[in-house]
PDB file of N, CA and C in Angstrom:
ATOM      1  N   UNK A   1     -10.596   1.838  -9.852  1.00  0.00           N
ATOM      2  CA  UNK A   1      -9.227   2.292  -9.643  1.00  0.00           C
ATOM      3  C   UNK A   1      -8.564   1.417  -8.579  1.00  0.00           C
ATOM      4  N   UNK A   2      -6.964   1.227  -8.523  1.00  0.00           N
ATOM      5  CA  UNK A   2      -6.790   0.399  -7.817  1.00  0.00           C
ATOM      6  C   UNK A   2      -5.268   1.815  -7.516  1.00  0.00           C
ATOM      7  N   UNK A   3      -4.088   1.083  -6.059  1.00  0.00           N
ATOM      8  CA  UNK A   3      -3.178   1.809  -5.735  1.00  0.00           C
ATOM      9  C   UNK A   3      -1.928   1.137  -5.787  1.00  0.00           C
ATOM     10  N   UNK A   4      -1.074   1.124  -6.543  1.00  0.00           N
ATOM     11  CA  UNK A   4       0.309   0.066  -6.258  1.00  0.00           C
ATOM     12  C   UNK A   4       1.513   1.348  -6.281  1.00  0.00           C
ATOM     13  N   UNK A   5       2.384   0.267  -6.073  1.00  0.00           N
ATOM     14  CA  UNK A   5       3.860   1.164  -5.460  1.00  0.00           C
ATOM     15  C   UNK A   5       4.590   0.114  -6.681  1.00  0.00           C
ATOM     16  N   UNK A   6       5.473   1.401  -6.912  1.00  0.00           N
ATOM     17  CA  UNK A   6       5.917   0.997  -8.296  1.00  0.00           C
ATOM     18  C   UNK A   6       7.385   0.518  -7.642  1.00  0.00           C
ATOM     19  N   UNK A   7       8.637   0.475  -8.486  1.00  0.00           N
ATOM     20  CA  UNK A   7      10.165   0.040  -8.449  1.00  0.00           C
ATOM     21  C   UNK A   7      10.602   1.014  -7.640  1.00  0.00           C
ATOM     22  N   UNK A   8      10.466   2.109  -7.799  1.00  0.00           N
ATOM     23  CA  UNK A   8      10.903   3.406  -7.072  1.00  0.00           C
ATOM     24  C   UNK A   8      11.056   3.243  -5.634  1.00  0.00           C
ATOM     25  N   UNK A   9      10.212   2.453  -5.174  1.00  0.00           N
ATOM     26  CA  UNK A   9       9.813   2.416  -3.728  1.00  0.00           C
ATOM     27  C   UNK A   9      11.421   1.897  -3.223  1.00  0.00           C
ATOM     28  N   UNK A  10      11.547   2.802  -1.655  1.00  0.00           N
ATOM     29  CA  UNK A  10      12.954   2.659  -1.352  1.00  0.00           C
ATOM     30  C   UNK A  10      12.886   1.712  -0.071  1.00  0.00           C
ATOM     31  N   UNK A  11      11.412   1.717   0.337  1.00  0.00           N
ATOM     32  CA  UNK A  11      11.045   0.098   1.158  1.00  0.00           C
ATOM     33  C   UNK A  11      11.469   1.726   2.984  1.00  0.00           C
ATOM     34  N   UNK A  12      11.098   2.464   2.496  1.00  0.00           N
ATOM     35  CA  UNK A  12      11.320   3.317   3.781  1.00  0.00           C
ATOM     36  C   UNK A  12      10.394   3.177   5.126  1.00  0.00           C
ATOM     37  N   UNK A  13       8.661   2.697   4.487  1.00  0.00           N
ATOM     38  CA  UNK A  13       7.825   2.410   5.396  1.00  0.00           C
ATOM     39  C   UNK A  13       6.958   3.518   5.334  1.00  0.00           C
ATOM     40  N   UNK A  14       7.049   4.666   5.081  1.00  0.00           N
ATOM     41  CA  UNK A  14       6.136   5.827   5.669  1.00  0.00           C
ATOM     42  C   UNK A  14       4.635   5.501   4.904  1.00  0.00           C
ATOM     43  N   UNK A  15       4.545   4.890   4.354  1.00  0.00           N
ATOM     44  CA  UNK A  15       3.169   4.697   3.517  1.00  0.00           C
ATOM     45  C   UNK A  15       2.676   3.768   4.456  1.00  0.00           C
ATOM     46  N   UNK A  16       3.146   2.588   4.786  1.00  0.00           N
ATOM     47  CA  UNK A  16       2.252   1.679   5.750  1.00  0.00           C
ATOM     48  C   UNK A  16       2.147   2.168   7.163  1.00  0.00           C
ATOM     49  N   UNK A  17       2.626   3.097   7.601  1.00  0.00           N
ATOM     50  CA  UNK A  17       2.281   4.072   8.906  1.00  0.00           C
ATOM     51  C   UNK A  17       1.352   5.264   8.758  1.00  0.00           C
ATOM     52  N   UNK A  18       1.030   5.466   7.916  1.00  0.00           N
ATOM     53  CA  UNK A  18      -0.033   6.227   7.331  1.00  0.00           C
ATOM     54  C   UNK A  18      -1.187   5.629   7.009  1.00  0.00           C
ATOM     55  N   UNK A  19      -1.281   4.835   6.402  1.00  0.00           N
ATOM     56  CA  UNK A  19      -2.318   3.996   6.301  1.00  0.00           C
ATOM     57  C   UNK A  19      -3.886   3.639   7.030  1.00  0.00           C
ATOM     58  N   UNK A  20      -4.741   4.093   7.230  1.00  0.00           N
ATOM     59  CA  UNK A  20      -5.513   4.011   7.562  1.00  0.00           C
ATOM     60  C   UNK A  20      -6.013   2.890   7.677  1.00  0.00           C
ATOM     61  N   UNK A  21      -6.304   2.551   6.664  1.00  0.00           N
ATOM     62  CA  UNK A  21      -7.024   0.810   6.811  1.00  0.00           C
ATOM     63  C   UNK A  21      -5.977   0.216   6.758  1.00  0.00           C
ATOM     64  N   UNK A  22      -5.006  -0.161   6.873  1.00  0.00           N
ATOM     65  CA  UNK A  22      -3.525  -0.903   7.094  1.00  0.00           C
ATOM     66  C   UNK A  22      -3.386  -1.819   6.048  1.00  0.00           C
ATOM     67  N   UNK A  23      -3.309  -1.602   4.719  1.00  0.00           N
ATOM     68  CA  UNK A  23      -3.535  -2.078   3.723  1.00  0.00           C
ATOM     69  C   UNK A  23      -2.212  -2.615   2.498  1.00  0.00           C
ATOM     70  N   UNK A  24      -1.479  -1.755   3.539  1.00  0.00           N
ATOM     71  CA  UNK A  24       0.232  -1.797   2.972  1.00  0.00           C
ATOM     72  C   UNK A  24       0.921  -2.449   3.489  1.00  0.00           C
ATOM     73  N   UNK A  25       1.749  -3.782   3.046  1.00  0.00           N
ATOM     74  CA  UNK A  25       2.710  -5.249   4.209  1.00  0.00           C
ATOM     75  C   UNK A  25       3.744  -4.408   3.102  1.00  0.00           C
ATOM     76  N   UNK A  26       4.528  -4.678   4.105  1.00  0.00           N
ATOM     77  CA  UNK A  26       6.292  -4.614   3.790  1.00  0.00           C
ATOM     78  C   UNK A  26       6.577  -6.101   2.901  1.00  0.00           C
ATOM     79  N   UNK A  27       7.498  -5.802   2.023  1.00  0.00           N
ATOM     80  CA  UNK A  27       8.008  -6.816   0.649  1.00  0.00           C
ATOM     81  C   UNK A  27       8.322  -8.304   1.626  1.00  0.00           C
ATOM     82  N   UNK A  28       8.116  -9.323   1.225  1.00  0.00           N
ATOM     83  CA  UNK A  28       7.835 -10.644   1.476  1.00  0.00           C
ATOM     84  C   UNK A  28       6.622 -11.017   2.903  1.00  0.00           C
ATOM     85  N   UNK A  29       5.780 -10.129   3.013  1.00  0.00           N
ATOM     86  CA  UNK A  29       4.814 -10.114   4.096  1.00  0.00           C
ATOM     87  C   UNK A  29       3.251 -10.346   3.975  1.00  0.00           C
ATOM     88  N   UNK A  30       2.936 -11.342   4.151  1.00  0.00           N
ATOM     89  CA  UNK A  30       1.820 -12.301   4.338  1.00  0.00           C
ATOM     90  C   UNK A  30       0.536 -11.102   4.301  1.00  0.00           C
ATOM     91  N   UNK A  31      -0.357 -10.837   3.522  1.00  0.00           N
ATOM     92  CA  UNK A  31      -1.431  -9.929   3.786  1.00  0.00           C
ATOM     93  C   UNK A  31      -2.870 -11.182   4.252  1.00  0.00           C
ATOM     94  N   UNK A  32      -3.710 -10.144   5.186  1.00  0.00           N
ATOM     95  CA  UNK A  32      -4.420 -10.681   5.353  1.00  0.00           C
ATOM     96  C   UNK A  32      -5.773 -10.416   5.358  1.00  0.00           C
ATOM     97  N   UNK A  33      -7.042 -11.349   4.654  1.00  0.00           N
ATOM     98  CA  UNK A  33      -8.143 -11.025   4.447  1.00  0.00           C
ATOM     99  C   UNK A  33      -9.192 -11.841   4.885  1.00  0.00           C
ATOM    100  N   UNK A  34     -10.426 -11.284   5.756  1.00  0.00           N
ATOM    101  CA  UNK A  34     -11.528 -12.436   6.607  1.00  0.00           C
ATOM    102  C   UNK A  34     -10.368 -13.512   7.261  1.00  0.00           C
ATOM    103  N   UNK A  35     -10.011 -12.769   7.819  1.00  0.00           N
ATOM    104  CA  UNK A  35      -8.802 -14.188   8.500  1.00  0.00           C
ATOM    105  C   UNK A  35      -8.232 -14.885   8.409  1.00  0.00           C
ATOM    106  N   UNK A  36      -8.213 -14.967   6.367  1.00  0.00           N
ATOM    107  CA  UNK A  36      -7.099 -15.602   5.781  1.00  0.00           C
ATOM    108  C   UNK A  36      -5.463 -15.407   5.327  1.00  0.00           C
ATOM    109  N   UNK A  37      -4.726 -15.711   5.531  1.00  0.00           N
ATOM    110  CA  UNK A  37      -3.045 -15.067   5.141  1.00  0.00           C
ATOM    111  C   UNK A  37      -2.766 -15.572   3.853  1.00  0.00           C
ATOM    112  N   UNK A  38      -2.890 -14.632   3.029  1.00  0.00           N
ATOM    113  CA  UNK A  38      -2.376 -14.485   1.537  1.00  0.00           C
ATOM    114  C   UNK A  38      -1.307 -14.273   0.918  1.00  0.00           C
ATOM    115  N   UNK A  39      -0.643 -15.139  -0.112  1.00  0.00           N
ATOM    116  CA  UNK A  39       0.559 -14.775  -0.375  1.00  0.00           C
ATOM    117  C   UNK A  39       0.717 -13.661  -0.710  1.00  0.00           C
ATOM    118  N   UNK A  40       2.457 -13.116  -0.279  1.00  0.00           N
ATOM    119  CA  UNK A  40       2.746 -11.383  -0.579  1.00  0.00           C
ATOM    120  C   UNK A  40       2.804 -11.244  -2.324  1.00  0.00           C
ATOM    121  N   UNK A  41       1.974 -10.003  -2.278  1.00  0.00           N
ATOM    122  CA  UNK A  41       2.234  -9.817  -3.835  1.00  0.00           C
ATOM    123  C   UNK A  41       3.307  -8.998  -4.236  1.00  0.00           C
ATOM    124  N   UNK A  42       4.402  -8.958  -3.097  1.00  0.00           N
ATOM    125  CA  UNK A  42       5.840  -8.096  -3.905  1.00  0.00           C
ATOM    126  C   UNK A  42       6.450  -8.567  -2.411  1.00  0.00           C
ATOM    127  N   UNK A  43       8.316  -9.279  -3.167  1.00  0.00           N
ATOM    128  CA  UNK A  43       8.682  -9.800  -2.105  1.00  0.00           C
ATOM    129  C   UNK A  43      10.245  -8.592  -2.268  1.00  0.00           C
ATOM    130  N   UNK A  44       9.697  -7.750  -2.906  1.00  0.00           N
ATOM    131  CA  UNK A  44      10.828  -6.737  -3.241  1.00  0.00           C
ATOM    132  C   UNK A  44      10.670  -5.082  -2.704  1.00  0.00           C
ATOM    133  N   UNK A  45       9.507  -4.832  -2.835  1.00  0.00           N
ATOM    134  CA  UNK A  45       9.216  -3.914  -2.039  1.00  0.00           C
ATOM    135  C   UNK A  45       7.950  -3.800  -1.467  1.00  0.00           C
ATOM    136  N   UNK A  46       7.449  -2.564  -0.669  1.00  0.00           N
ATOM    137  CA  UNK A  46       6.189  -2.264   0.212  1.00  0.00           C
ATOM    138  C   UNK A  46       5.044  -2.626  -0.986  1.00  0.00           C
ATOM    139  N   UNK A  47       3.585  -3.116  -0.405  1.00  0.00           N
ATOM    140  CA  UNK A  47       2.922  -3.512  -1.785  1.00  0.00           C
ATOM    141  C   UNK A  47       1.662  -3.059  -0.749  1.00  0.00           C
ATOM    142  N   UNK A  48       0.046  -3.199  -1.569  1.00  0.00           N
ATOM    143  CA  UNK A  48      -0.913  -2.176  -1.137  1.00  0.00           C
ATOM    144  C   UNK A  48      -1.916  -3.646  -1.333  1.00  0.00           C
ATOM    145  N   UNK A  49      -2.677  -4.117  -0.926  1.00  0.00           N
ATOM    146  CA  UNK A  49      -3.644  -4.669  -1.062  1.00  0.00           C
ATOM    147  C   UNK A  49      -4.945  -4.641  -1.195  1.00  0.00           C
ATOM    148  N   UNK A  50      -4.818  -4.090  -2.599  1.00  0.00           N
ATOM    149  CA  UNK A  50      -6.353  -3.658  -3.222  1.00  0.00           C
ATOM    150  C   UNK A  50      -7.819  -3.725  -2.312  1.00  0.00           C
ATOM    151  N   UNK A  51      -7.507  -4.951  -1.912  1.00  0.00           N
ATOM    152  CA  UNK A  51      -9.106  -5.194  -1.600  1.00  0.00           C
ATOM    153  C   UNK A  51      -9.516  -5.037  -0.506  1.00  0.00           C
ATOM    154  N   UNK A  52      -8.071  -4.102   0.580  1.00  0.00           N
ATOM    155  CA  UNK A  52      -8.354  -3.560   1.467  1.00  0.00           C
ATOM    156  C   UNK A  52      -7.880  -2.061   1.553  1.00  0.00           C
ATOM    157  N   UNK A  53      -7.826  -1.973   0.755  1.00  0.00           N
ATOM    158  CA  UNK A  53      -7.793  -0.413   0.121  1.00  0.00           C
ATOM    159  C   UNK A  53      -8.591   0.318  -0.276  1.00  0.00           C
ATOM    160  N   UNK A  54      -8.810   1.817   0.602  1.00  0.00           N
ATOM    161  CA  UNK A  54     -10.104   2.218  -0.297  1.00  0.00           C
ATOM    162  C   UNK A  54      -9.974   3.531  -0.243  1.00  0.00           C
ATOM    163  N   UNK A  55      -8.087   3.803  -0.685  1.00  0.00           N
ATOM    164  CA  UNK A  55      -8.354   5.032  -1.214  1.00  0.00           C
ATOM    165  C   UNK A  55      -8.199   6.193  -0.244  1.00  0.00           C
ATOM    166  N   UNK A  56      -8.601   6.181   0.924  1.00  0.00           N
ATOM    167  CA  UNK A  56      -8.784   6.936   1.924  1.00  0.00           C
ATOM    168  C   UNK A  56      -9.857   7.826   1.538  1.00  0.00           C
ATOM    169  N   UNK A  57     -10.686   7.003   1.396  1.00  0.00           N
ATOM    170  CA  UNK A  57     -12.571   7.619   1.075  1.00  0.00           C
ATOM    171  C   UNK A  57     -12.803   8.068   2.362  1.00  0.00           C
ATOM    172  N   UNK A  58     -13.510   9.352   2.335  1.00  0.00           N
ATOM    173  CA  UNK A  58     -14.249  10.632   3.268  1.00  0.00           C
ATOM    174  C   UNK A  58     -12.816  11.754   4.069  1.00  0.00           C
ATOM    175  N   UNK A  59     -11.320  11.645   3.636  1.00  0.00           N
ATOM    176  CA  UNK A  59     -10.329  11.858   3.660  1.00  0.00           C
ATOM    177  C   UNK A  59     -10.065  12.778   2.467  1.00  0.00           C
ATOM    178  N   UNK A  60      -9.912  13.874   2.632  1.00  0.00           N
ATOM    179  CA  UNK A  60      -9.580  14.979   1.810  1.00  0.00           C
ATOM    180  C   UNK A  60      -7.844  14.660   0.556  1.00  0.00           C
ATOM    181  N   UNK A  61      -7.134  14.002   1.164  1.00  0.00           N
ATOM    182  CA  UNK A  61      -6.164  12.981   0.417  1.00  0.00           C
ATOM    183  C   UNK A  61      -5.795  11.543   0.541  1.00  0.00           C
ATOM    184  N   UNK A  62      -4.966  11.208  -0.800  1.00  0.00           N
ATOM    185  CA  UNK A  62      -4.335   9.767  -0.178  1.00  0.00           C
ATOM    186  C   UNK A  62      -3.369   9.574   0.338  1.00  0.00           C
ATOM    187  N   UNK A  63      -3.238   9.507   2.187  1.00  0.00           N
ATOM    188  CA  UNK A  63      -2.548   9.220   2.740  1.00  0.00           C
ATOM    189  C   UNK A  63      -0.841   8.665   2.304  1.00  0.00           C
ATOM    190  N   UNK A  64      -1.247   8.101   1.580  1.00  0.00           N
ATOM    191  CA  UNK A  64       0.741   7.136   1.034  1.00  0.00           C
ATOM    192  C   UNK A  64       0.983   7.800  -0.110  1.00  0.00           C
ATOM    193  N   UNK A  65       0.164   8.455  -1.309  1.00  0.00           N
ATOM    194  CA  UNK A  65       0.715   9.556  -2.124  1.00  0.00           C
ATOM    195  C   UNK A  65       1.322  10.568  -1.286  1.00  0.00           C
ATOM    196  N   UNK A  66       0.724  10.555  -0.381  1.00  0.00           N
ATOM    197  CA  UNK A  66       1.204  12.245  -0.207  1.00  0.00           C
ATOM    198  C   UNK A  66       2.514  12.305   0.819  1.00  0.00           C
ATOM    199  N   UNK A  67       2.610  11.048   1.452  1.00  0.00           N
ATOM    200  CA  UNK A  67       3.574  11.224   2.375  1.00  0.00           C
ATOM    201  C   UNK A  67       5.172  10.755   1.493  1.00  0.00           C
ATOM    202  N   UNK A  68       5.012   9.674   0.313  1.00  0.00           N
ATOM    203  CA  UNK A  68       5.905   8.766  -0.037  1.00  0.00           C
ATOM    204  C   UNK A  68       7.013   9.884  -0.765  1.00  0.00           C
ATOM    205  N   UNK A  69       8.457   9.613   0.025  1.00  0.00           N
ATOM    206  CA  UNK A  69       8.940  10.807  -0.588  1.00  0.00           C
ATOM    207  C   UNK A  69      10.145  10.235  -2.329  1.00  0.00           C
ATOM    208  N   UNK A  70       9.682   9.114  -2.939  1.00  0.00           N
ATOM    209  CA  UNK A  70       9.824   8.409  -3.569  1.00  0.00           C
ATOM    210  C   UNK A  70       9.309   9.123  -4.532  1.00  0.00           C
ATOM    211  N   UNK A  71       7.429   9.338  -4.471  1.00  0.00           N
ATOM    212  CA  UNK A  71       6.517   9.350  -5.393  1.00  0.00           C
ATOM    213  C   UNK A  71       6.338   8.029  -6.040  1.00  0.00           C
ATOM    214  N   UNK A  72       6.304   6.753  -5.523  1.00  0.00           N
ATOM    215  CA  UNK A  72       6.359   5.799  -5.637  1.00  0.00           C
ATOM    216  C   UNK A  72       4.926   5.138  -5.879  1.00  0.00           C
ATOM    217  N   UNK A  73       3.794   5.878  -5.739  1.00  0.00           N
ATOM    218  CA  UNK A  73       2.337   5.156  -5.261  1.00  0.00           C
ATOM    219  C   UNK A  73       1.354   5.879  -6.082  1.00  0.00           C
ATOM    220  N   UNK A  74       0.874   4.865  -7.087  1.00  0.00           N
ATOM    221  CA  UNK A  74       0.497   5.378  -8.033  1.00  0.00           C
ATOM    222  C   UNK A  74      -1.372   5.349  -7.963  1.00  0.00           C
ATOM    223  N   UNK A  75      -2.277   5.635  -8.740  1.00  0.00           N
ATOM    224  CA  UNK A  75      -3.300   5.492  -9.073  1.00  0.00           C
ATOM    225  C   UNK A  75      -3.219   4.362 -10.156  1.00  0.00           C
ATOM    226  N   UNK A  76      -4.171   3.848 -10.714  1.00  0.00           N
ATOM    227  CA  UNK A  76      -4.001   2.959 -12.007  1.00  0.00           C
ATOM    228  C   UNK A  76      -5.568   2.242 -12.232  1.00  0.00           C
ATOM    229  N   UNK A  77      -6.370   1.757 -13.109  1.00  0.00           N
ATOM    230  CA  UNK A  77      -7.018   1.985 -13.471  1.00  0.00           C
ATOM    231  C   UNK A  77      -7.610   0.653 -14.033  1.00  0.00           C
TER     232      UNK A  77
END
């Protein structure tokens, strides 16, 4: 399973302040992995970076579903 933020997203922020593993860059924002800076994968709105995403495992919910008042942040598969 993976987590993305669909069109809906109104770029408000509350998902990347929630965030636990800080896994969410704001639209045109450099993500970064082992100390490398990766191009943004959405230069239009807030975007989630899978491979530092995990869901908010041992966390009773997912943090950016539940806060996004969009409903913008999907599951997908």
């Amino acid at each position: 399973m993976a987590m993305v933020i669909i069109e809906d997203c109104i770029n408000c922020g509350a998902c990347a302040v929630e965030c636990p593993t800080e896994a969410i860059y704001e639209p045109g924002e450099s993500w970064k992995e082992n100390g490398r800076s990766l191009a943004p994968l959405s230069n239009e709105h807030f975007y989630i970076a899978t491979d530092i995403c995990d869901e908010c495992s041992g966390l009773k919910q997912i943090k950016c579903i539940v806060i996004c008042p969009m409903d913008a942040i999907e599951k997908i598969k």
